[in-house]
N, C-alpha and C. Protein backbone atom coordinates (compact mmCIF):
# COMPACT_ATOMS: atom_id res chain seq x y z
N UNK A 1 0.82 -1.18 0.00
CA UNK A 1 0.00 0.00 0.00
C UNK A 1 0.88 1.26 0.00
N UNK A 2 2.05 1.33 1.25
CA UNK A 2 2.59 2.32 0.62
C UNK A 2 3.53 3.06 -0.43
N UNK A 3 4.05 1.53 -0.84
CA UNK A 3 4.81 1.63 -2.22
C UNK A 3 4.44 1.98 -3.06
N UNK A 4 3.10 1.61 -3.27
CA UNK A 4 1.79 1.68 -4.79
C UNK A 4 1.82 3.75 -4.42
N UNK A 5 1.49 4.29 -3.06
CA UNK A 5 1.27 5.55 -2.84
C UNK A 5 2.13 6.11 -3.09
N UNK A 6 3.52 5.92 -2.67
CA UNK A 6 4.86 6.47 -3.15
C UNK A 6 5.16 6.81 -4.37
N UNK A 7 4.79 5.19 -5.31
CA UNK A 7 4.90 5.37 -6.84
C UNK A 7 3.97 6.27 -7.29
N UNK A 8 2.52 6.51 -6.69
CA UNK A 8 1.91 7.14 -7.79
C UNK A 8 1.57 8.90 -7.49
N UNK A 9 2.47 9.14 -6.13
CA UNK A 9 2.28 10.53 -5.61
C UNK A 9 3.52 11.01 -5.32
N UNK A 10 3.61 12.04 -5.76
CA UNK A 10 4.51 12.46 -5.18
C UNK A 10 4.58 13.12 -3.90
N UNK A 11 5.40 12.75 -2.86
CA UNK A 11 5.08 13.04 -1.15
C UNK A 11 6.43 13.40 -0.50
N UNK A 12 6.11 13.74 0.72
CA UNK A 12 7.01 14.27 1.50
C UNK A 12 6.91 13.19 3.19
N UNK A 13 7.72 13.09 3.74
CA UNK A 13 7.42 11.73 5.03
C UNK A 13 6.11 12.50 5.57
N UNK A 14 5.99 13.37 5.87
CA UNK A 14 4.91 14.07 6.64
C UNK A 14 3.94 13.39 6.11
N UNK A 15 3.04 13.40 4.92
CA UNK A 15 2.09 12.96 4.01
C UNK A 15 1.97 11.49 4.02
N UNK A 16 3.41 11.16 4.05
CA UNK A 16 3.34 9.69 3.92
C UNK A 16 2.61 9.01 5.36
N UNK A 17 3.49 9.44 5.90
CA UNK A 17 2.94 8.68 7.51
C UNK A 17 1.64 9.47 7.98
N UNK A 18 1.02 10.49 7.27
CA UNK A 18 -0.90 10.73 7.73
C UNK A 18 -1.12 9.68 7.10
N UNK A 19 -1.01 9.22 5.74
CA UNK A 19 -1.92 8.67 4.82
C UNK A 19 -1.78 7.44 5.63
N UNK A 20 -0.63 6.49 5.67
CA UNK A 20 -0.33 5.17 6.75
C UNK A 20 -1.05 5.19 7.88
N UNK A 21 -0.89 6.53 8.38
CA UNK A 21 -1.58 6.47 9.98
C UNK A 21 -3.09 5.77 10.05
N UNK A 22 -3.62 6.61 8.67
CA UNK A 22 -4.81 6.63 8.49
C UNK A 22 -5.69 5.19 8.11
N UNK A 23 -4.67 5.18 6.96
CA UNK A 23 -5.10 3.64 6.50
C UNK A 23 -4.92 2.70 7.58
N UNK A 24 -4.27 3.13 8.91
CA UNK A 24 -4.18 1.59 9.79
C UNK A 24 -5.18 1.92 10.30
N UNK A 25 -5.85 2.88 11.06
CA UNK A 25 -7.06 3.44 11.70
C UNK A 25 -8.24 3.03 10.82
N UNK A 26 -8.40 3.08 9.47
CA UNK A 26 -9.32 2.88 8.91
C UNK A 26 -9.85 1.55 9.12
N UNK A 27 -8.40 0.80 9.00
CA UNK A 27 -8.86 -0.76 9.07
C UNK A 27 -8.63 -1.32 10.50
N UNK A 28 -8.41 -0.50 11.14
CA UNK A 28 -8.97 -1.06 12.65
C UNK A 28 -8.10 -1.57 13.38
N UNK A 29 -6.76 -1.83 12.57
CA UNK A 29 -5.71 -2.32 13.57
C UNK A 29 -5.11 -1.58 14.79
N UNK A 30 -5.35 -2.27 16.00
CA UNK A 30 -4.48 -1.45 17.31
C UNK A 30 -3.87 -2.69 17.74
N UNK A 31 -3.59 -2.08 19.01
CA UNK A 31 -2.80 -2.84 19.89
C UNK A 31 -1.29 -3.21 19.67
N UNK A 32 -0.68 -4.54 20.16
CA UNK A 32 0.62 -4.39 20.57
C UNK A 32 0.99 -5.04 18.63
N UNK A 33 0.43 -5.87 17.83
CA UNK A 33 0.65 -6.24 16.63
C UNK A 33 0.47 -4.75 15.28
N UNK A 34 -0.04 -3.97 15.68
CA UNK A 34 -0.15 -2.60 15.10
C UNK A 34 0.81 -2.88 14.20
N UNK A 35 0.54 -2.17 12.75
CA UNK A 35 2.16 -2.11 11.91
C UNK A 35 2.59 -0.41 12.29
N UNK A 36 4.14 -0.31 12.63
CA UNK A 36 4.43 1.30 13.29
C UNK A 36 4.73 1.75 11.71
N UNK A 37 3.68 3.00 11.24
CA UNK A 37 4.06 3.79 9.89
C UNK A 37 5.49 4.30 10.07
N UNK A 38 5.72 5.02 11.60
CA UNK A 38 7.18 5.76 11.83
C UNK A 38 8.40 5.18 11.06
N UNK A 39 8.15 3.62 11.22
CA UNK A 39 9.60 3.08 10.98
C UNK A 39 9.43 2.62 9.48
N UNK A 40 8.40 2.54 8.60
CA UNK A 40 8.20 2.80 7.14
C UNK A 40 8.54 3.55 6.21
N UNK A 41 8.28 4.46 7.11
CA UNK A 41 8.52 6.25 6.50
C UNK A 41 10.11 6.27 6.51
N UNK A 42 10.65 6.07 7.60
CA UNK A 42 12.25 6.46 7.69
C UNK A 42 12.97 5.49 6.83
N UNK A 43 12.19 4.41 6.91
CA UNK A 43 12.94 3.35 5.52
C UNK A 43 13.10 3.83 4.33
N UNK A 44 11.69 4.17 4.03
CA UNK A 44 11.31 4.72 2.22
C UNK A 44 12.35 6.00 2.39
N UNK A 45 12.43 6.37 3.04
CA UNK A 45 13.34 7.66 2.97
C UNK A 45 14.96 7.31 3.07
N UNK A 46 15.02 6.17 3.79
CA UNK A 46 16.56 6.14 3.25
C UNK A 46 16.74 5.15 2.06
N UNK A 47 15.97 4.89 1.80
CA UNK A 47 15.67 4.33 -0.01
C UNK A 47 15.73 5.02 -1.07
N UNK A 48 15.19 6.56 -0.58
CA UNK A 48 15.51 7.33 -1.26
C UNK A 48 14.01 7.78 -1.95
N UNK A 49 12.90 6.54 -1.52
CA UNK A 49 11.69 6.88 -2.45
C UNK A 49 11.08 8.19 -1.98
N UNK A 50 11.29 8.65 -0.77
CA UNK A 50 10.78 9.74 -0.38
C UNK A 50 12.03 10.94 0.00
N UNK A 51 11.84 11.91 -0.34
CA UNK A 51 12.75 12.71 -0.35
C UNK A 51 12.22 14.13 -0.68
N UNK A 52 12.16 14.66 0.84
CA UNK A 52 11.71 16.23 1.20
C UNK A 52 12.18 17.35 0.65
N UNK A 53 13.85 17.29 0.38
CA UNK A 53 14.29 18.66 -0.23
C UNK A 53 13.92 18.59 -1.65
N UNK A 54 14.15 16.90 -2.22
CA UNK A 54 13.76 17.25 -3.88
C UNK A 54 11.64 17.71 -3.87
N UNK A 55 11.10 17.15 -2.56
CA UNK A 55 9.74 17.52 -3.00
C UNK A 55 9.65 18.74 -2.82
N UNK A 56 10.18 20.07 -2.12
CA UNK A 56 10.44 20.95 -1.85
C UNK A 56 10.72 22.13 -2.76
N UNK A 57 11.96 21.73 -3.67
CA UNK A 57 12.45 21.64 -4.54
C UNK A 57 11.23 22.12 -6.20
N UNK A 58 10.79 20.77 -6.05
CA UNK A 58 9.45 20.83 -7.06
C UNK A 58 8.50 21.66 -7.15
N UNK A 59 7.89 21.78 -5.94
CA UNK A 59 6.84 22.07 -5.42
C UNK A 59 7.09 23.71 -5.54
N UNK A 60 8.11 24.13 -4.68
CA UNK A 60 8.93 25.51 -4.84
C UNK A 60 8.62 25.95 -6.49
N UNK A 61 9.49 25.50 -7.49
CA UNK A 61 9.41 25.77 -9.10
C UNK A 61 7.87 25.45 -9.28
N UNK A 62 7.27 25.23 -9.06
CA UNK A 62 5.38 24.77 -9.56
C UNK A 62 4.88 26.26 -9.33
N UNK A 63 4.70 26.26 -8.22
CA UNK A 63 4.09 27.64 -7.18
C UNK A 63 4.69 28.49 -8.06
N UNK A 64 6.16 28.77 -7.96
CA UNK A 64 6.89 30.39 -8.89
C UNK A 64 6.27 30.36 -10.28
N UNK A 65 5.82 29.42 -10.66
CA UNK A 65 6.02 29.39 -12.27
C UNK A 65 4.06 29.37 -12.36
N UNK A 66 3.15 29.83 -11.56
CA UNK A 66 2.18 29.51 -11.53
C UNK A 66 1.80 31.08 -10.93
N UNK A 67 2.89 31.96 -10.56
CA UNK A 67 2.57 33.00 -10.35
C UNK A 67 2.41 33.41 -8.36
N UNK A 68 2.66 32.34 -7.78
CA UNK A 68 3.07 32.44 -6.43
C UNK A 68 4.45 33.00 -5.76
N UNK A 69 4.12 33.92 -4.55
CA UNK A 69 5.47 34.26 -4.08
C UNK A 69 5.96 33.58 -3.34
N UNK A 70 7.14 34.48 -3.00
CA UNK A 70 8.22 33.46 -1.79
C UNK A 70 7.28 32.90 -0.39
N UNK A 71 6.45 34.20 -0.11
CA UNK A 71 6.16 33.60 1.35
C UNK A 71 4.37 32.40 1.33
N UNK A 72 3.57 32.66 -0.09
CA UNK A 72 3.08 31.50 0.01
C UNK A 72 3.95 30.15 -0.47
N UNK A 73 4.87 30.14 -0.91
CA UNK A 73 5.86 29.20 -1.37
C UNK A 73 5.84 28.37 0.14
N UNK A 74 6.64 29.52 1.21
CA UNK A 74 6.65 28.32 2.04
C UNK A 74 5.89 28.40 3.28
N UNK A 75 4.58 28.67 2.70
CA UNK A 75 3.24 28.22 3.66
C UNK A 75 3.25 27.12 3.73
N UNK A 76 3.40 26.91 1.79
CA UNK A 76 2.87 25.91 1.02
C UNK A 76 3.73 24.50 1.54
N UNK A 77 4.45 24.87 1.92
CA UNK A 77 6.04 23.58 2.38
C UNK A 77 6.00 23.27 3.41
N UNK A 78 5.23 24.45 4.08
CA UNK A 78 4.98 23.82 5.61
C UNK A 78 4.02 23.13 6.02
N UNK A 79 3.36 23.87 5.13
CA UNK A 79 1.49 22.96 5.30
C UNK A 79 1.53 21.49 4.71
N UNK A 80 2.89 21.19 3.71
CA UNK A 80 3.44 19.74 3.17
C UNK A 80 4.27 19.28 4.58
N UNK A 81 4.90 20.13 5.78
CA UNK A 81 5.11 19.22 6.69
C UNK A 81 6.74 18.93 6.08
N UNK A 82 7.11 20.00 5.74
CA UNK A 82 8.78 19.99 5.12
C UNK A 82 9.45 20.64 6.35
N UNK A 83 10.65 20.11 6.62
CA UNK A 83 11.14 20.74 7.98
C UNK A 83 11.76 21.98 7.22
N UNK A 84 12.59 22.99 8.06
CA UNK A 84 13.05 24.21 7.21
C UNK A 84 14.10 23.83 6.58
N UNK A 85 14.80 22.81 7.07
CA UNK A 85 16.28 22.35 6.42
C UNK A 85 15.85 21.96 5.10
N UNK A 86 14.80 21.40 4.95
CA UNK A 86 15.10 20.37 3.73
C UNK A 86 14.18 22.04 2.59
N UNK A 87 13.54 23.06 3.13
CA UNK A 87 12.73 23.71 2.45
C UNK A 87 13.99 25.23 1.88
N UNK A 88 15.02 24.82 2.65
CA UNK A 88 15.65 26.32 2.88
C UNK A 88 15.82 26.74 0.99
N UNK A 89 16.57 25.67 0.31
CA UNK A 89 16.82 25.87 -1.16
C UNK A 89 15.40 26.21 -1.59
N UNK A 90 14.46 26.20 -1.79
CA UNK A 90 13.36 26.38 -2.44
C UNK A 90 13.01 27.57 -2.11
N UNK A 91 12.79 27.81 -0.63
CA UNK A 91 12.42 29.04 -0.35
C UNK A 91 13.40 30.03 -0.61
N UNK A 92 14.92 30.37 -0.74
CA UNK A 92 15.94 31.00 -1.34
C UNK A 92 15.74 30.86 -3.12
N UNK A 93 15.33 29.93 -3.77
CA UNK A 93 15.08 29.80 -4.90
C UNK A 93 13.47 30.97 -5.71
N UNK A 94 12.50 30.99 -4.27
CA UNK A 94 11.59 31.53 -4.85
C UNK A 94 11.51 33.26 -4.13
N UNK A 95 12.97 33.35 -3.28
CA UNK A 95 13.19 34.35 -3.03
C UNK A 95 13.49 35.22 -4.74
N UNK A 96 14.63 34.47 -5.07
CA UNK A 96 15.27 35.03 -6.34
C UNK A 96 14.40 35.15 -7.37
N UNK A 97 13.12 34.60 -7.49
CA UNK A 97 12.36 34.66 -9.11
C UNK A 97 11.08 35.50 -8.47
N UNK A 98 11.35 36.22 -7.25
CA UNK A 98 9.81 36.92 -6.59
C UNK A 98 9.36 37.93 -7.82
N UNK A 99 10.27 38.42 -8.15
CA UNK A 99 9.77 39.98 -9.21
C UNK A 99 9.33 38.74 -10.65
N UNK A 100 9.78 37.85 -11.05
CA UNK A 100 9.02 36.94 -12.27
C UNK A 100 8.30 36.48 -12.10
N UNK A 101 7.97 35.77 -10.89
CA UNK A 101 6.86 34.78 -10.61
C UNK A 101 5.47 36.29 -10.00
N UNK A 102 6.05 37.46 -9.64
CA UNK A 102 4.63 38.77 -9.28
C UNK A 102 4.64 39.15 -10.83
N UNK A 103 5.34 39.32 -11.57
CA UNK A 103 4.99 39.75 -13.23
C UNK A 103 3.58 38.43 -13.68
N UNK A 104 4.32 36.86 -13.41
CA UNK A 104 3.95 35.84 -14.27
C UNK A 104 2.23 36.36 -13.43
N UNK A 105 1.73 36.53 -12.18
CA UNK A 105 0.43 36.67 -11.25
C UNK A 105 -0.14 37.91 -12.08
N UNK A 106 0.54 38.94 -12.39
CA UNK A 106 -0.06 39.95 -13.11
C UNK A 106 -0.53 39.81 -13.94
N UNK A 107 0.26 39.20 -15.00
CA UNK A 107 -0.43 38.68 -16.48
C UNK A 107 -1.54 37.80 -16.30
N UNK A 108 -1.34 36.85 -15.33
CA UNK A 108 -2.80 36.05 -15.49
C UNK A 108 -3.53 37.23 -14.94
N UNK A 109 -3.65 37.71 -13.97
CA UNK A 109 -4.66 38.51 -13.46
C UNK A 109 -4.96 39.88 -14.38
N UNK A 110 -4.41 40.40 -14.92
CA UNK A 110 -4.59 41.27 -15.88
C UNK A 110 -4.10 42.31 -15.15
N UNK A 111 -3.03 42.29 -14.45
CA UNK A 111 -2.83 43.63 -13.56
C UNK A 111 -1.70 44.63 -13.86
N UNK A 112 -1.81 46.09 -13.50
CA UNK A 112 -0.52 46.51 -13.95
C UNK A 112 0.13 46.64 -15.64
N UNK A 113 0.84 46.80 -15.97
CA UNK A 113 1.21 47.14 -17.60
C UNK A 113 0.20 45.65 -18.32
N UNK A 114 -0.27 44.43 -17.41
CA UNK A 114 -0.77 43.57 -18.57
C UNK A 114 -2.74 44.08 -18.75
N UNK A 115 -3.05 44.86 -18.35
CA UNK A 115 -4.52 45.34 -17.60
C UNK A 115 -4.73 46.11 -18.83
N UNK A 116 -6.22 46.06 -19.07
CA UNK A 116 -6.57 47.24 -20.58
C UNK A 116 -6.75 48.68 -19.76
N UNK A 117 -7.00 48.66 -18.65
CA UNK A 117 -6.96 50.30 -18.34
C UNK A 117 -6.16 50.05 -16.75
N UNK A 118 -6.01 51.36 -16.85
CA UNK A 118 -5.55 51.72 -15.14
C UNK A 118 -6.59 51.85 -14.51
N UNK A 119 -6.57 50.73 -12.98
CA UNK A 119 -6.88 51.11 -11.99
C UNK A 119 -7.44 52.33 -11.59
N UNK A 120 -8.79 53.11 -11.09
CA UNK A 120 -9.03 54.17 -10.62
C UNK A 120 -9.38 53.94 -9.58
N UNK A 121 -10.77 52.96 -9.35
CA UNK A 121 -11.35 52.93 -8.21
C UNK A 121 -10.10 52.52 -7.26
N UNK A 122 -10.52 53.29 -5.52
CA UNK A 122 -9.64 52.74 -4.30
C UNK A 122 -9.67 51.47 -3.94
N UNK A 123 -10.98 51.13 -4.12
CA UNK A 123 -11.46 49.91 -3.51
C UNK A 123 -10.56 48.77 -4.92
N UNK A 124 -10.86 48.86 -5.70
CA UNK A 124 -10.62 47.85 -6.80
C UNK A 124 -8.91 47.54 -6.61
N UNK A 125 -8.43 48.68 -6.50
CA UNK A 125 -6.65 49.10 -6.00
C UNK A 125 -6.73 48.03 -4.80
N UNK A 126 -7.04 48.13 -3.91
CA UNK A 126 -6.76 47.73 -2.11
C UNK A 126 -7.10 46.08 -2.95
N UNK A 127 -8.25 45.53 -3.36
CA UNK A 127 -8.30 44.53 -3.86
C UNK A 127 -7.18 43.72 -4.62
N UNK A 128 -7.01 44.23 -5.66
CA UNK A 128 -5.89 43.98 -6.27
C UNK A 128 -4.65 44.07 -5.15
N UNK A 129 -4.24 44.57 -4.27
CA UNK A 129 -2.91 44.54 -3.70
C UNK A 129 -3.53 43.12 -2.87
N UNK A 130 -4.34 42.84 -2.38
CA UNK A 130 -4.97 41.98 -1.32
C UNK A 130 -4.54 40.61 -2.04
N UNK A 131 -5.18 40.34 -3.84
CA UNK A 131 -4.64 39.44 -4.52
C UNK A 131 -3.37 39.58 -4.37
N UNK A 132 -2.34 40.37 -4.61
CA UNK A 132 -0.76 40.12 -4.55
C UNK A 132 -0.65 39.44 -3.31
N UNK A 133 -0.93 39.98 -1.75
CA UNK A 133 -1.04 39.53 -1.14
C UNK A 133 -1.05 38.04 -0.46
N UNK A 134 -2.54 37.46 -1.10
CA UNK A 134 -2.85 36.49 -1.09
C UNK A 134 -1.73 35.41 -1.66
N UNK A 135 -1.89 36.16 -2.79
CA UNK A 135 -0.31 34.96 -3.38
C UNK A 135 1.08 34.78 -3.12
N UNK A 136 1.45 35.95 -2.05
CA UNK A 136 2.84 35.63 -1.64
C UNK A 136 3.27 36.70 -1.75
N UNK A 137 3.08 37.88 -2.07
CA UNK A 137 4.08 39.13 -2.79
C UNK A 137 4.09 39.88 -1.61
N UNK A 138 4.97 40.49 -2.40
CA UNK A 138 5.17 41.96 -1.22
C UNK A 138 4.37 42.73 -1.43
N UNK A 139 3.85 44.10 0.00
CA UNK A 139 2.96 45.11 -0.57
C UNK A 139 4.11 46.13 -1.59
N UNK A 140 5.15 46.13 -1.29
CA UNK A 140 5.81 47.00 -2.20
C UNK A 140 5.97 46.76 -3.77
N UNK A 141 6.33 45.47 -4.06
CA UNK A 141 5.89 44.71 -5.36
C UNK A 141 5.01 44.91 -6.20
N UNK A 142 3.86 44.64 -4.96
CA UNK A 142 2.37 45.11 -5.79
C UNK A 142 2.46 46.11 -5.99
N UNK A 143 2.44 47.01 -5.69
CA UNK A 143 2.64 48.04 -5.70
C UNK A 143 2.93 49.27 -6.93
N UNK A 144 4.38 48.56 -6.83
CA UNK A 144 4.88 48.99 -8.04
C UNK A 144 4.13 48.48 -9.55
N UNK A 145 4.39 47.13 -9.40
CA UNK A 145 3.37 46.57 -10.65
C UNK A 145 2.16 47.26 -10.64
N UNK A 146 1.45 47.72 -10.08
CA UNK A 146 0.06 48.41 -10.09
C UNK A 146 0.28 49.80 -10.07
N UNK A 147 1.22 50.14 -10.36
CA UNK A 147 1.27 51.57 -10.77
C UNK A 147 1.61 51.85 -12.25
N UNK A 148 2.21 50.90 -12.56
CA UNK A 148 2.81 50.68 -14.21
C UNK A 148 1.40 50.81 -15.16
N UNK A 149 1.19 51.85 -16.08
CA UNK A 149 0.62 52.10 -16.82
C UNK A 149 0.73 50.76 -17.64
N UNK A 150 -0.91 50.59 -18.39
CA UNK A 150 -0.79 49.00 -18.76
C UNK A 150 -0.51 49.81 -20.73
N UNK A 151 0.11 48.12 -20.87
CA UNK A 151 0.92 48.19 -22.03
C UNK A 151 2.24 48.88 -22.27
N UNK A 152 2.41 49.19 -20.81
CA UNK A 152 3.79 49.59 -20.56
C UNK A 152 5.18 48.51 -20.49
N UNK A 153 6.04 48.98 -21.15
CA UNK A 153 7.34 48.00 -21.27
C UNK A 153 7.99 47.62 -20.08
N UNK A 154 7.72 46.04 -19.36
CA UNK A 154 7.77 45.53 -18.43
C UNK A 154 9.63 45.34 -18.15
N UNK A 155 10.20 45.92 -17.01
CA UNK A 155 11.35 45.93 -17.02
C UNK A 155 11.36 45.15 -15.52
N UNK A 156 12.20 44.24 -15.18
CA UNK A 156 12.27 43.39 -14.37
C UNK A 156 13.40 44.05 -13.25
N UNK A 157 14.37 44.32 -14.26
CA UNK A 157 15.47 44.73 -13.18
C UNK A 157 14.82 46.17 -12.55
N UNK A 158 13.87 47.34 -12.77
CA UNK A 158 13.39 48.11 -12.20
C UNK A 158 12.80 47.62 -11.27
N UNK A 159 12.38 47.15 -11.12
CA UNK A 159 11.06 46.45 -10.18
C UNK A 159 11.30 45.48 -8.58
N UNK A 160 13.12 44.88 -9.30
CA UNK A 160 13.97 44.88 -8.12
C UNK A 160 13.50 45.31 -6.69
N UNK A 161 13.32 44.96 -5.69
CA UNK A 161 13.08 45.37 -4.28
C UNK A 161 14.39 45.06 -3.50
């Protein structure tokens, strides 16, 4: 059962040993014959089938490239139950692509130089920063991107924080 889960998900030990926990609870096993998930998990992991910094790693590049910032990046790693050691490269990784991955959130969202008009309303403004927000960015980030007249020539190294 948890080999078949391993192979067909990609996981982190945290995940692994709820899903084990669960499945022994489901089926009712207690007592002193119990199978222990703990000592499963630390196996598959020095097997190599499970492995936190590369899920980290992944997961980190998914989020940036989907338009997420650094700090939902590693909500997102924690709420996977990644210790900080194994998360530190990812979260330094989605430090460095914050101004590409708040451009890549703009364009889907239509915000800033990718938007057919500028922003007037306050309320619609505070909204829009709330989305940056939501996704990880800085208020200064947003910021800036939402001041950029749309169809304006998107310069990355300006935008620098």
């Amino acid at each position: 059962m948890a080999l078949r889960y391993v192979g067909r998900f990609a996981t982190t030990r945290a995940k692994l040993l709820s899903y084990l926990t669960r499945k022994i609870r489901e089926r009712g096993w207690e007592g002193d014959d119990a199978p222990q998930p703990e000592r499963l998990v630390s196996r598959f992991a020095e097997l190599g089938y499970v492995d936190d910094a590369a899920y980290a790693a992944m997961k980190g590049r998914d989020l940036a490239a989907r338009g997420y910032g650094p700090r939902r990046v590693g909500q997102a790693l924690h709420a996977a139950g990644i210790s900080d050691a194994d998360s530190e490269e990812a979260k330094e990784a989605a430090n460095k692509a914050a101004v590409t991955s708040a451009l890549r959130f703009a364009q889907r969202r239509r915000f800033g130089p990718y938007a057919s008009e500028t922003i007037a309303d306050p309320r619609a403004l505070q909204r829009a920063i709330a989305a940056f927000a939501r996704a990880g960015h800085s208020y200064g980030l947003a910021k800036a991107i939402l001041d950029m007249k749309p169809g304006a020539d998107v310069d990355s190294e300006q935008l620098s924080l």
